[in-house]
PDB file of N, CA and C in Angstrom:
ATOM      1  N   UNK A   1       0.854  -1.179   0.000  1.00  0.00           N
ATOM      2  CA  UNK A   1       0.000   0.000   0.000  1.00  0.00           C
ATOM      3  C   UNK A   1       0.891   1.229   0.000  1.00  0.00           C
ATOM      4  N   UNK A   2       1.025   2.026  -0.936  1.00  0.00           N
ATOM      5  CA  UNK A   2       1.880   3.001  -0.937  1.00  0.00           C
ATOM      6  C   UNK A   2       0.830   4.280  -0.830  1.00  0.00           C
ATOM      7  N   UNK A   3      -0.442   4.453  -0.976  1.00  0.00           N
ATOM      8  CA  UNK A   3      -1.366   5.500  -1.047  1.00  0.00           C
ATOM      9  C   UNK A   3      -2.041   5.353   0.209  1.00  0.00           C
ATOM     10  N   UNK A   4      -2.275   6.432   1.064  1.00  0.00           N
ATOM     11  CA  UNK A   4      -3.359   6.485   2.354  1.00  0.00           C
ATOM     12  C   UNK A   4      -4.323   6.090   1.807  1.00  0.00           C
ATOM     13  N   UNK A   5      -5.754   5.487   2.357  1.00  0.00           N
ATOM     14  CA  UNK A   5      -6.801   5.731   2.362  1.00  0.00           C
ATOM     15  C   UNK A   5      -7.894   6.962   2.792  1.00  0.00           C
ATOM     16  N   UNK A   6      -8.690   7.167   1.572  1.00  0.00           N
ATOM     17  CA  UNK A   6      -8.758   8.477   2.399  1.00  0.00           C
ATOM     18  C   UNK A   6     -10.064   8.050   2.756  1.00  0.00           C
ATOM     19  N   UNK A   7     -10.199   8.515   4.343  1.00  0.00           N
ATOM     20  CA  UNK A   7     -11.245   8.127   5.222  1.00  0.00           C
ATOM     21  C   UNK A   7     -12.496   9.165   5.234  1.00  0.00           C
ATOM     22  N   UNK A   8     -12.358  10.411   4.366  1.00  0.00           N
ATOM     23  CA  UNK A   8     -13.199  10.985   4.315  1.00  0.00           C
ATOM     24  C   UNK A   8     -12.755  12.322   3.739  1.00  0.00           C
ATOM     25  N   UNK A   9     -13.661  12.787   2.983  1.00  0.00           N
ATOM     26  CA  UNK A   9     -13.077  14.056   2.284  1.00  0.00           C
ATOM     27  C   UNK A   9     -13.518  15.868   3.108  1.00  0.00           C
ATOM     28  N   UNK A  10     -13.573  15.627   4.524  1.00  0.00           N
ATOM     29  CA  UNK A  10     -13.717  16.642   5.418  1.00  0.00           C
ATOM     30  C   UNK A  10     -12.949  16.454   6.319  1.00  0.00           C
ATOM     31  N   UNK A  11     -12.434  17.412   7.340  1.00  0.00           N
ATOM     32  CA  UNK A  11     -11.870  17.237   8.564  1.00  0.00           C
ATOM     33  C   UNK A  11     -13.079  16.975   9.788  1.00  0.00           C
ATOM     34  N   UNK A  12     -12.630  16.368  11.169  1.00  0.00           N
ATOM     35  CA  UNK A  12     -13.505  15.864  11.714  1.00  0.00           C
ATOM     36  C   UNK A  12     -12.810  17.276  12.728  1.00  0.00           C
ATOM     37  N   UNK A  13     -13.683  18.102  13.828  1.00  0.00           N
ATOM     38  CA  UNK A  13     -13.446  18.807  14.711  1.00  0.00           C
ATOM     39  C   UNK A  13     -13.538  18.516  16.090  1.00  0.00           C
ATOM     40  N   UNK A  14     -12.543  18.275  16.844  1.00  0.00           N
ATOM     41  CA  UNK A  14     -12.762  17.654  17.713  1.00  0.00           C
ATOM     42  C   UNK A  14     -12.010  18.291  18.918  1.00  0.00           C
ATOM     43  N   UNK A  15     -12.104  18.402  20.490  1.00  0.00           N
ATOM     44  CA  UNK A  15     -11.894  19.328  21.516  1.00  0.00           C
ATOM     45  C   UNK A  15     -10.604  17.796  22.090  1.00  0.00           C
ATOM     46  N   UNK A  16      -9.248  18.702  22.066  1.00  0.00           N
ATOM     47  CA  UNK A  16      -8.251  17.498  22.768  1.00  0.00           C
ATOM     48  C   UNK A  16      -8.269  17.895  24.601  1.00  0.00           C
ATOM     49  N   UNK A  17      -7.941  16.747  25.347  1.00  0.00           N
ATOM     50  CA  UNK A  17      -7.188  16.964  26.084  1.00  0.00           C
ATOM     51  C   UNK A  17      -5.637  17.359  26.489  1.00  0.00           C
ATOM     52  N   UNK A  18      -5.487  17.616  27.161  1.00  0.00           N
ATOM     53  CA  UNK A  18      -3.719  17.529  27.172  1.00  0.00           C
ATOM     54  C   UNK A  18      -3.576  16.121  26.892  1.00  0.00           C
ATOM     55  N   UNK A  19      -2.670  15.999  26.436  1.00  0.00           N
ATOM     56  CA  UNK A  19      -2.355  14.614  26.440  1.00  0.00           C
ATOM     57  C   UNK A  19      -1.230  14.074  25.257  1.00  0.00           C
ATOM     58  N   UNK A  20      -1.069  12.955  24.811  1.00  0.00           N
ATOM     59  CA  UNK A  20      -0.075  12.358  24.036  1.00  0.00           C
ATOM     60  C   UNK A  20      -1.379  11.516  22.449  1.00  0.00           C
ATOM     61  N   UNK A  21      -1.157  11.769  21.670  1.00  0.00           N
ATOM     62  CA  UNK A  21      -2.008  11.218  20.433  1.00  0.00           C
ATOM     63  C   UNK A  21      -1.357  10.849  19.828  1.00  0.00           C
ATOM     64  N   UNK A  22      -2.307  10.038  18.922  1.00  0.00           N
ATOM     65  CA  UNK A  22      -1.492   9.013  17.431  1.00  0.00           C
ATOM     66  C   UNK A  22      -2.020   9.215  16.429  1.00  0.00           C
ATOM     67  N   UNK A  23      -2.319   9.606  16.013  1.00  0.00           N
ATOM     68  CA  UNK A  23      -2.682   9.914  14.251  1.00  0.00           C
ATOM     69  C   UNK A  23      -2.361   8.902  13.285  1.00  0.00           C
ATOM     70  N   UNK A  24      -4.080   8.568  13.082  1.00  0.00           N
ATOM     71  CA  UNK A  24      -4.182   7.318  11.854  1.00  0.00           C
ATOM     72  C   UNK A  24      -3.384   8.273  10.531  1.00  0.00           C
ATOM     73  N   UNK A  25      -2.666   7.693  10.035  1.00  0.00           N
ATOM     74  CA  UNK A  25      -2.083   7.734   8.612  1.00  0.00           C
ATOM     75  C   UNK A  25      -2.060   7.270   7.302  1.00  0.00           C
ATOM     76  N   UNK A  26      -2.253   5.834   7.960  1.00  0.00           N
ATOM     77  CA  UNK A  26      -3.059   5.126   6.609  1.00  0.00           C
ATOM     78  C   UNK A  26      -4.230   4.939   6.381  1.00  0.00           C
ATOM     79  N   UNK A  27      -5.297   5.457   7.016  1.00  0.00           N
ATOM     80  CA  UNK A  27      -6.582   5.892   6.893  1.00  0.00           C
ATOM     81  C   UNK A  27      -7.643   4.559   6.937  1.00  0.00           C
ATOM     82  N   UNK A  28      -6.912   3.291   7.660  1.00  0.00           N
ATOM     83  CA  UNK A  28      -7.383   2.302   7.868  1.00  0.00           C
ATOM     84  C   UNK A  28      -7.681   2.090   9.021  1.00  0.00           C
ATOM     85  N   UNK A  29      -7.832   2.829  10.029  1.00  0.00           N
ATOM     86  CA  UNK A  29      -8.254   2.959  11.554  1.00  0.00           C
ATOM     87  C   UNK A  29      -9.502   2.816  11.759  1.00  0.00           C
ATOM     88  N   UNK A  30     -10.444   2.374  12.536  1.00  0.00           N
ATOM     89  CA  UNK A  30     -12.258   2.370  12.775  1.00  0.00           C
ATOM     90  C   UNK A  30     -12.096   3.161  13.680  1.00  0.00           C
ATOM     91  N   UNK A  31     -10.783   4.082  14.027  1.00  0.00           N
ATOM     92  CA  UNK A  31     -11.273   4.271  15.304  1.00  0.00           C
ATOM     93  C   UNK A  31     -10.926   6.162  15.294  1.00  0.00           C
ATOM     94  N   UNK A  32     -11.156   6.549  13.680  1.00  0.00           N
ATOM     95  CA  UNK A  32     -10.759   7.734  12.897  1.00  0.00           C
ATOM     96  C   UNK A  32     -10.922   9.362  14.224  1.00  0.00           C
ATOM     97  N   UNK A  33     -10.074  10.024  14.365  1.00  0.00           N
ATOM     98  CA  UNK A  33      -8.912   9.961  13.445  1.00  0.00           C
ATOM     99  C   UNK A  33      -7.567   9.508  14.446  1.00  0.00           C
ATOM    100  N   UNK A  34      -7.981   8.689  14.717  1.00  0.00           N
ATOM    101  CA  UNK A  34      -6.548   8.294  15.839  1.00  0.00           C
ATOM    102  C   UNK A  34      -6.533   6.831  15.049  1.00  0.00           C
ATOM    103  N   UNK A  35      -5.146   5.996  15.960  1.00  0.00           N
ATOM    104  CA  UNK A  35      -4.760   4.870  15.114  1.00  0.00           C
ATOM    105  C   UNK A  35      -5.001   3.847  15.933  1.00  0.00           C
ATOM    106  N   UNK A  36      -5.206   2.754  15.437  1.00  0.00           N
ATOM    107  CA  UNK A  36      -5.735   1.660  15.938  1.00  0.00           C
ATOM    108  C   UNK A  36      -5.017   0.288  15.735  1.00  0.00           C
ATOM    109  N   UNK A  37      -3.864   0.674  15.075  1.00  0.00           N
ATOM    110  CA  UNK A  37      -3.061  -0.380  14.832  1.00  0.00           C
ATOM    111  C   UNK A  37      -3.220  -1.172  13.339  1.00  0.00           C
ATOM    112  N   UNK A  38      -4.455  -0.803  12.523  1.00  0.00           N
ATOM    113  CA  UNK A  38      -4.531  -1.118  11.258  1.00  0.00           C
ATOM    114  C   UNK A  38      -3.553  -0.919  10.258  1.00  0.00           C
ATOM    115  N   UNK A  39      -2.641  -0.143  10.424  1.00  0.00           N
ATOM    116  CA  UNK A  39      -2.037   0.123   9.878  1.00  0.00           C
ATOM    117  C   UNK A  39      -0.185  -1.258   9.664  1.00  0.00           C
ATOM    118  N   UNK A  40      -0.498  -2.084  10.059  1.00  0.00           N
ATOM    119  CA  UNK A  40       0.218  -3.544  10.364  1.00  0.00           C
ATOM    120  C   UNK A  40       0.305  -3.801   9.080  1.00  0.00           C
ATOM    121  N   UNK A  41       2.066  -4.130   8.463  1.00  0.00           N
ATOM    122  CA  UNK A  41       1.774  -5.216   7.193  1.00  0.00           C
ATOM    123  C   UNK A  41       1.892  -3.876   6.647  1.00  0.00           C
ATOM    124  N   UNK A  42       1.752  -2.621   6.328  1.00  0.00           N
ATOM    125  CA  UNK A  42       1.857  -1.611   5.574  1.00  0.00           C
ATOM    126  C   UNK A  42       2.991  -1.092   5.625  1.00  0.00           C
ATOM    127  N   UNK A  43       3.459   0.380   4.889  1.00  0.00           N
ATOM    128  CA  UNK A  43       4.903   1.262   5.275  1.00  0.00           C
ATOM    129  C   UNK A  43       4.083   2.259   5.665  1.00  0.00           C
ATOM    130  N   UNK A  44       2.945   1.888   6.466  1.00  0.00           N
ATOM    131  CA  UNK A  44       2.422   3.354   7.436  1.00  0.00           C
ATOM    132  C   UNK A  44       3.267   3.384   8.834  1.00  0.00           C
ATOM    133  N   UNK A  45       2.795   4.481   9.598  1.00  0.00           N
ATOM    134  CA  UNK A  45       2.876   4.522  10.855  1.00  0.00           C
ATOM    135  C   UNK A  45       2.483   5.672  11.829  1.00  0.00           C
ATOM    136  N   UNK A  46       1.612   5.391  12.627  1.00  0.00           N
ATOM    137  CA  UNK A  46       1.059   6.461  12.946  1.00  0.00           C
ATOM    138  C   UNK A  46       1.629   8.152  13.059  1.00  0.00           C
ATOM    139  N   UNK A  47       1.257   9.197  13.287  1.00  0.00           N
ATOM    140  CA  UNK A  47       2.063  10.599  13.860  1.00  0.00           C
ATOM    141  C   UNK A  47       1.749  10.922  15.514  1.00  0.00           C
ATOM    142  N   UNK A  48       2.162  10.482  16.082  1.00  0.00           N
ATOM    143  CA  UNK A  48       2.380  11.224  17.479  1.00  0.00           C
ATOM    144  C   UNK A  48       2.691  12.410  17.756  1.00  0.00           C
ATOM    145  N   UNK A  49       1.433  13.327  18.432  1.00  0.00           N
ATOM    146  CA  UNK A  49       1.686  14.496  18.617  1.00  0.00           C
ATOM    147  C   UNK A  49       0.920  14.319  20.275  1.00  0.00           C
ATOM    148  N   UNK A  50       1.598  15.859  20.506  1.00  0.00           N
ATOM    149  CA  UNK A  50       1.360  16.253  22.142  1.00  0.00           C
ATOM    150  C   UNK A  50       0.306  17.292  22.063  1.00  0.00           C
ATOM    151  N   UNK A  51      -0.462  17.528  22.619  1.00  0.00           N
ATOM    152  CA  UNK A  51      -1.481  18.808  23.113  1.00  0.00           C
ATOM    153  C   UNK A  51      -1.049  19.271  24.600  1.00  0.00           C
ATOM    154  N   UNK A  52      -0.749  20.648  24.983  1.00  0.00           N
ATOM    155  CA  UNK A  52      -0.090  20.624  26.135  1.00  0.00           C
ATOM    156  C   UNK A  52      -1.468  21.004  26.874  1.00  0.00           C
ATOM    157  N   UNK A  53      -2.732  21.527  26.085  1.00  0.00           N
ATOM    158  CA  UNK A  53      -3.570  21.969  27.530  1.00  0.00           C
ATOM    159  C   UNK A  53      -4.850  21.684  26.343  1.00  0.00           C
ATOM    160  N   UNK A  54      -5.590  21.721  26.782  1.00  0.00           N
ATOM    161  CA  UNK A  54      -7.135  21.522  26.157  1.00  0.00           C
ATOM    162  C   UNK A  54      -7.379  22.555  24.822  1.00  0.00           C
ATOM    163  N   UNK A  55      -7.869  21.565  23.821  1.00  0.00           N
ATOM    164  CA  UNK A  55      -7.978  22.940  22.979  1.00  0.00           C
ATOM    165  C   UNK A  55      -8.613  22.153  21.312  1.00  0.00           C
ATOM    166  N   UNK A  56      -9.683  22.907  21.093  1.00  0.00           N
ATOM    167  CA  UNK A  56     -10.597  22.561  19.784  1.00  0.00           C
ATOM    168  C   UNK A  56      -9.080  22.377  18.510  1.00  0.00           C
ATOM    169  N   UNK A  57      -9.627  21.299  17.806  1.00  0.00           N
ATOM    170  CA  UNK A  57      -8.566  21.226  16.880  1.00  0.00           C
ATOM    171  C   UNK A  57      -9.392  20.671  15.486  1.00  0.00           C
ATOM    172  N   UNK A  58      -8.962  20.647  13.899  1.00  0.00           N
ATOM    173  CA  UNK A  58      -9.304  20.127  12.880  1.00  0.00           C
ATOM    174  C   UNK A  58      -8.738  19.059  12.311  1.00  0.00           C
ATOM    175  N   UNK A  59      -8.944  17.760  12.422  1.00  0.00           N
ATOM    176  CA  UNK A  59      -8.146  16.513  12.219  1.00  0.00           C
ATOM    177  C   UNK A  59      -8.568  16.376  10.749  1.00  0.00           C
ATOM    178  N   UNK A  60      -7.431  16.032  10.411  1.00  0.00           N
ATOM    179  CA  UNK A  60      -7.272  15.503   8.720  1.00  0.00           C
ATOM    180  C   UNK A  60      -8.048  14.096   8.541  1.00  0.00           C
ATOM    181  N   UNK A  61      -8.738  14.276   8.255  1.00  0.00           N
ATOM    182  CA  UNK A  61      -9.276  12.933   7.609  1.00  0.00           C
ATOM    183  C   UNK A  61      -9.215  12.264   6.151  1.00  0.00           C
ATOM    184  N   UNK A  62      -8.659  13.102   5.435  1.00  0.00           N
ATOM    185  CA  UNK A  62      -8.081  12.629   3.660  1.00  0.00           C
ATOM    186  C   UNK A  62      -7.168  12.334   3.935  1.00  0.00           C
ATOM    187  N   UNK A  63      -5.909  12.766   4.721  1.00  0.00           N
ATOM    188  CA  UNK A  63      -4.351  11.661   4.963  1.00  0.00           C
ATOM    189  C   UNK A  63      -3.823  12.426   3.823  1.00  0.00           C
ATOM    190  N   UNK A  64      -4.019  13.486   3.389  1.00  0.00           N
ATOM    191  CA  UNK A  64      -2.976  14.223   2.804  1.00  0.00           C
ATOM    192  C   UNK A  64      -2.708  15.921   3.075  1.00  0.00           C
ATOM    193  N   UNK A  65      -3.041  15.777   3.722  1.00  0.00           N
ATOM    194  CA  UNK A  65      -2.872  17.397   5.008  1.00  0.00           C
ATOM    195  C   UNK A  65      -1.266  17.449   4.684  1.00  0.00           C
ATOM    196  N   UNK A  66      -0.401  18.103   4.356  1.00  0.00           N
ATOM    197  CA  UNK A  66       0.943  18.838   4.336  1.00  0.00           C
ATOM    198  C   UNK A  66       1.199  19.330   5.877  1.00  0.00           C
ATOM    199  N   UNK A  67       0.208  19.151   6.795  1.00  0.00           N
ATOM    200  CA  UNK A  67       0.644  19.926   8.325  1.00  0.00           C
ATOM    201  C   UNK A  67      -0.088  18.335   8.922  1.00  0.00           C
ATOM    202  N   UNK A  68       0.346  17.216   8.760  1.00  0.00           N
ATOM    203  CA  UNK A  68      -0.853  15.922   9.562  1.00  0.00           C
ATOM    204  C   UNK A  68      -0.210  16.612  11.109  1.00  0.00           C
ATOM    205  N   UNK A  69      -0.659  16.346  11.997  1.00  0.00           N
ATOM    206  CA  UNK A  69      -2.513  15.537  11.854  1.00  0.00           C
ATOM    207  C   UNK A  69      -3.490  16.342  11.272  1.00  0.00           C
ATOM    208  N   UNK A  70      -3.288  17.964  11.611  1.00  0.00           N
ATOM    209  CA  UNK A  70      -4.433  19.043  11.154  1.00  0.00           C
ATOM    210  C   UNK A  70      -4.614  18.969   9.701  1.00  0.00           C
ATOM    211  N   UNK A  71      -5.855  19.503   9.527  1.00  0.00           N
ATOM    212  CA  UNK A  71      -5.916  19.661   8.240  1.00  0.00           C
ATOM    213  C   UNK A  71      -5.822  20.931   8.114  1.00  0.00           C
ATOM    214  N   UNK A  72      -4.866  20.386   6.757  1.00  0.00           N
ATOM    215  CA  UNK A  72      -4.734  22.078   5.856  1.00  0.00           C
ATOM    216  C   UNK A  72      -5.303  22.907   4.714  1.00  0.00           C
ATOM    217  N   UNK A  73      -6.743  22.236   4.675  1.00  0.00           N
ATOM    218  CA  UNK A  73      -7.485  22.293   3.524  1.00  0.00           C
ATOM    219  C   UNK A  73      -7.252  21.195   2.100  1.00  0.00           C
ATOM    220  N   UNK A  74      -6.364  20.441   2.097  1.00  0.00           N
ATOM    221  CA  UNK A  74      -5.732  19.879   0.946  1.00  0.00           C
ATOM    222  C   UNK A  74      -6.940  18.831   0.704  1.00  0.00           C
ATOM    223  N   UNK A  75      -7.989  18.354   1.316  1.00  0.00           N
ATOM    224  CA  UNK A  75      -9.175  17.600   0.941  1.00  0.00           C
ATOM    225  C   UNK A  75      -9.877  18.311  -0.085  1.00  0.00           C
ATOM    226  N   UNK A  76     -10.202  19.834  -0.111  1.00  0.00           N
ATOM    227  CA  UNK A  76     -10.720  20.413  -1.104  1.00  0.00           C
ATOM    228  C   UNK A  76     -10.222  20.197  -2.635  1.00  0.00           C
ATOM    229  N   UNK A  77      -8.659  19.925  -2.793  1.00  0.00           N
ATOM    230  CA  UNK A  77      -8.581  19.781  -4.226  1.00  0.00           C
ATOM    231  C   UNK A  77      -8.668  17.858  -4.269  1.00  0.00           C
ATOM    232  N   UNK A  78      -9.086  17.198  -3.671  1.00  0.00           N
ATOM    233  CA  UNK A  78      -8.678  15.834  -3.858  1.00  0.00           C
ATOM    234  C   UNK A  78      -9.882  15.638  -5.252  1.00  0.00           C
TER     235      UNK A  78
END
């Protein structure tokens, strides 16, 4: 599999905690938009990012965001 799946052609908006995240990448996660380990057997691997305090964010859900995990609008030209 050399192409993400794209899990949806919008970003999903969602409020983080502080905390430590994983970001589905190969867009094979059920458990969108974090990773679930589907990604096994592929040359994916999730993105780990930190949130240091609570705060509304726009998760990429096409897997071709230029800024992953956020989206950067790049679903609009898919």
């Amino acid at each position: 599999m050399s192409e993400a799946k794209v899990f949806d052609r919008k970003p999903t908006v969602i409020t983080l905690e502080s905390g430590t995240y994983h970001w589905c990448s190969c867009g094979l996660s059920d458990n969108q938009p974090f990773c679930n380990g589907s990604h096994k057997g592929t040359d994916f691997k999730p993105v780990t990012f930190q949130v240091d305090e609570q705060r509304q964010v726009a998760m990429c859900l096409c897997k071709a965001t230029g800024n992953a995990p956020f989206c950067d609008g790049t679903h609009k030209n898919l």
